[in-house]
N, C-alpha and C. Protein backbone atom coordinates (compact mmCIF):
# COMPACT_ATOMS: atom_id res chain seq x y z
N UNK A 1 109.05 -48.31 115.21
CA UNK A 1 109.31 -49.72 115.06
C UNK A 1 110.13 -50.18 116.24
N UNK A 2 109.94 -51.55 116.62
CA UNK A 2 110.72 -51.83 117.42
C UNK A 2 112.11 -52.49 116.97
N UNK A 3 113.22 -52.79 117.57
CA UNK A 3 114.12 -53.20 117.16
C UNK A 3 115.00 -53.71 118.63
N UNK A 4 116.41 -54.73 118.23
CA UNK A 4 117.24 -55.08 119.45
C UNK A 4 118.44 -54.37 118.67
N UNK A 5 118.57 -53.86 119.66
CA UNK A 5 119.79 -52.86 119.29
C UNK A 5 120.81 -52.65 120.88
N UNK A 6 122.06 -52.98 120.20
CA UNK A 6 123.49 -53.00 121.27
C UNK A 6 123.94 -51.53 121.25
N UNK A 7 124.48 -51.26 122.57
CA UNK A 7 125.16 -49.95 123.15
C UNK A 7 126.09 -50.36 123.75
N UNK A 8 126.09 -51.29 124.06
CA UNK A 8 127.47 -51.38 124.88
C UNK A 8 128.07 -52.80 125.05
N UNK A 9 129.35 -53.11 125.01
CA UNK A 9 129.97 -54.57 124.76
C UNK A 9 129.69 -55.28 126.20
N UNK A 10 129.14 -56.74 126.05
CA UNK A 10 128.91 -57.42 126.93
C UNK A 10 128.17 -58.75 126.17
N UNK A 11 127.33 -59.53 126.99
CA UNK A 11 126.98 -60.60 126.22
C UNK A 11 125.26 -60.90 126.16
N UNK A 12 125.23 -61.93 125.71
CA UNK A 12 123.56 -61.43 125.66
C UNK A 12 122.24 -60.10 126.37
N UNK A 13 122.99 -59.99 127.48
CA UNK A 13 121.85 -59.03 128.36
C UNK A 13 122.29 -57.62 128.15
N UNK A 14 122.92 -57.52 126.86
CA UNK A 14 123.12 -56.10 126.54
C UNK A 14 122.32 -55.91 125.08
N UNK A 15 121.24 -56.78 124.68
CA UNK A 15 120.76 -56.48 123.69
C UNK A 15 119.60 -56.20 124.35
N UNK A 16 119.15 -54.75 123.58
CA UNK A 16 118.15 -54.25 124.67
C UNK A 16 116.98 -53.92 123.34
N UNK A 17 115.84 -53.83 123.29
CA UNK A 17 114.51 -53.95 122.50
C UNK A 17 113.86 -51.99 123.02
N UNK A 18 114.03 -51.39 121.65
CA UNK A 18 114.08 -50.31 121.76
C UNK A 18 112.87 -49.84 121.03
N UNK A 19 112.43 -48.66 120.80
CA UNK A 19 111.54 -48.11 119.92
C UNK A 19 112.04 -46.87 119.25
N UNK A 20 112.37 -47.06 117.23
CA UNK A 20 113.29 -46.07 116.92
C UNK A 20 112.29 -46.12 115.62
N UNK A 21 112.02 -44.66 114.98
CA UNK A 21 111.40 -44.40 113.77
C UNK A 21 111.55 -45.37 112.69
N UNK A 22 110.46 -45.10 111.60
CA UNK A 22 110.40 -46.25 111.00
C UNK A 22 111.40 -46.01 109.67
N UNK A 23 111.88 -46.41 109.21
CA UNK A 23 113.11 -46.09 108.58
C UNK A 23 112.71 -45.79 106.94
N UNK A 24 113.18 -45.12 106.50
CA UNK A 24 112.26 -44.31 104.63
C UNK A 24 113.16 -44.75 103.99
N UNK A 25 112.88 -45.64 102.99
CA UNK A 25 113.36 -46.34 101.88
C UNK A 25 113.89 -45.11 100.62
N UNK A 26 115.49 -45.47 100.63
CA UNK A 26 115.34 -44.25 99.17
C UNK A 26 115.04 -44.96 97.76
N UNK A 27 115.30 -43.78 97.16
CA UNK A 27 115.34 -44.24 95.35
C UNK A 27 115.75 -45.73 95.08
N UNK A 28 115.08 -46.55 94.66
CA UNK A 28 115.43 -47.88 94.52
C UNK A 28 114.97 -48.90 95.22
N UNK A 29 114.84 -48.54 96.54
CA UNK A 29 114.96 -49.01 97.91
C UNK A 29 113.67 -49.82 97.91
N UNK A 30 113.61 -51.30 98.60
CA UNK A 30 112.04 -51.44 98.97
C UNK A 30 112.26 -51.49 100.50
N UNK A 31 110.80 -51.29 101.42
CA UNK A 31 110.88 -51.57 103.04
C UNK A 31 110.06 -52.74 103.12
N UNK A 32 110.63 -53.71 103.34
CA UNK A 32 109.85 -54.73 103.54
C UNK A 32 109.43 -54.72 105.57
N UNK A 33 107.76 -55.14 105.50
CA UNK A 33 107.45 -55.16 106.97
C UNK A 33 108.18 -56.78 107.88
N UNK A 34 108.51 -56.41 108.54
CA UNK A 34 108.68 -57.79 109.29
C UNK A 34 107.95 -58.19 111.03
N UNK A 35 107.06 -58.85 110.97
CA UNK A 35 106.51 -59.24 111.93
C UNK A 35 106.90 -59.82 112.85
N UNK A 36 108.25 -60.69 112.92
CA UNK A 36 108.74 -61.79 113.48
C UNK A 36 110.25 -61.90 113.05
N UNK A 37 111.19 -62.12 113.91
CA UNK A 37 112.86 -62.30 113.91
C UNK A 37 113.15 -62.95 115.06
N UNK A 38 114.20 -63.65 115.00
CA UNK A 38 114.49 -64.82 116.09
C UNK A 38 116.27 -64.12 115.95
N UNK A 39 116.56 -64.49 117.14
CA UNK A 39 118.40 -64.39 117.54
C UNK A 39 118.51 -65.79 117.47
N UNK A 40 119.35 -66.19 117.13
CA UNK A 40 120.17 -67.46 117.22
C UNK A 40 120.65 -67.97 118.22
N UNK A 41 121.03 -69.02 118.77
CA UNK A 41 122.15 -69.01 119.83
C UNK A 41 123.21 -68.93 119.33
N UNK A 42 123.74 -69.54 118.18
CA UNK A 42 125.12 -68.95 117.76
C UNK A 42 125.41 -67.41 117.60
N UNK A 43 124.29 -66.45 117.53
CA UNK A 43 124.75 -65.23 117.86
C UNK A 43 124.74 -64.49 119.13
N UNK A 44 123.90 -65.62 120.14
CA UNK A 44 124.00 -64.98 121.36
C UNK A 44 126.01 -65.75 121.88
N UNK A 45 126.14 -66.72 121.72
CA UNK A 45 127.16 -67.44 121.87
C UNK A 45 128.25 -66.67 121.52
N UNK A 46 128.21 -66.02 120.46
CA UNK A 46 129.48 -65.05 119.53
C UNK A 46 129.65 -63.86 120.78
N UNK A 47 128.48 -63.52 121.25
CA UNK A 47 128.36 -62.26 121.98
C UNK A 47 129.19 -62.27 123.09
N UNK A 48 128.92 -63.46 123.63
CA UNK A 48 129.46 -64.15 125.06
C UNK A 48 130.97 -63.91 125.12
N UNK A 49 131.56 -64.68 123.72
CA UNK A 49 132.84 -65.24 123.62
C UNK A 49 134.03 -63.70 123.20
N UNK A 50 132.78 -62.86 123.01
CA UNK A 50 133.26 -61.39 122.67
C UNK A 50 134.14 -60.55 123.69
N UNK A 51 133.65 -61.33 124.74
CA UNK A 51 134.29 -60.56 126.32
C UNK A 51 135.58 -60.57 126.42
């Protein structure tokens, strides 16, 4: 699956689009598929102000 996933503190151009196994739902658990996710600017903005 793909995913944006942070390693290191900085501001937007540290969220980097990775490829990490698909993750196994336990006992209880459902995996819902998701096709589509958007960042915000208020969370790119938070990122910024993080410095």
């Amino acid at each position: 699956m793909r995913a944006v996933q942070i390693t290191r503190f900085g501001g937007p151009e540290v969220l980097d689009v990775v490829d990490l196994p698909a993750p196994v739902p336990g006992d209880g658990q459902k995996l819902y598929e998701v096709h589509t996710a958007g960042v915000n600017f208020a969370d790119t903005h938070h990122r910024l102000s993080a410095n």
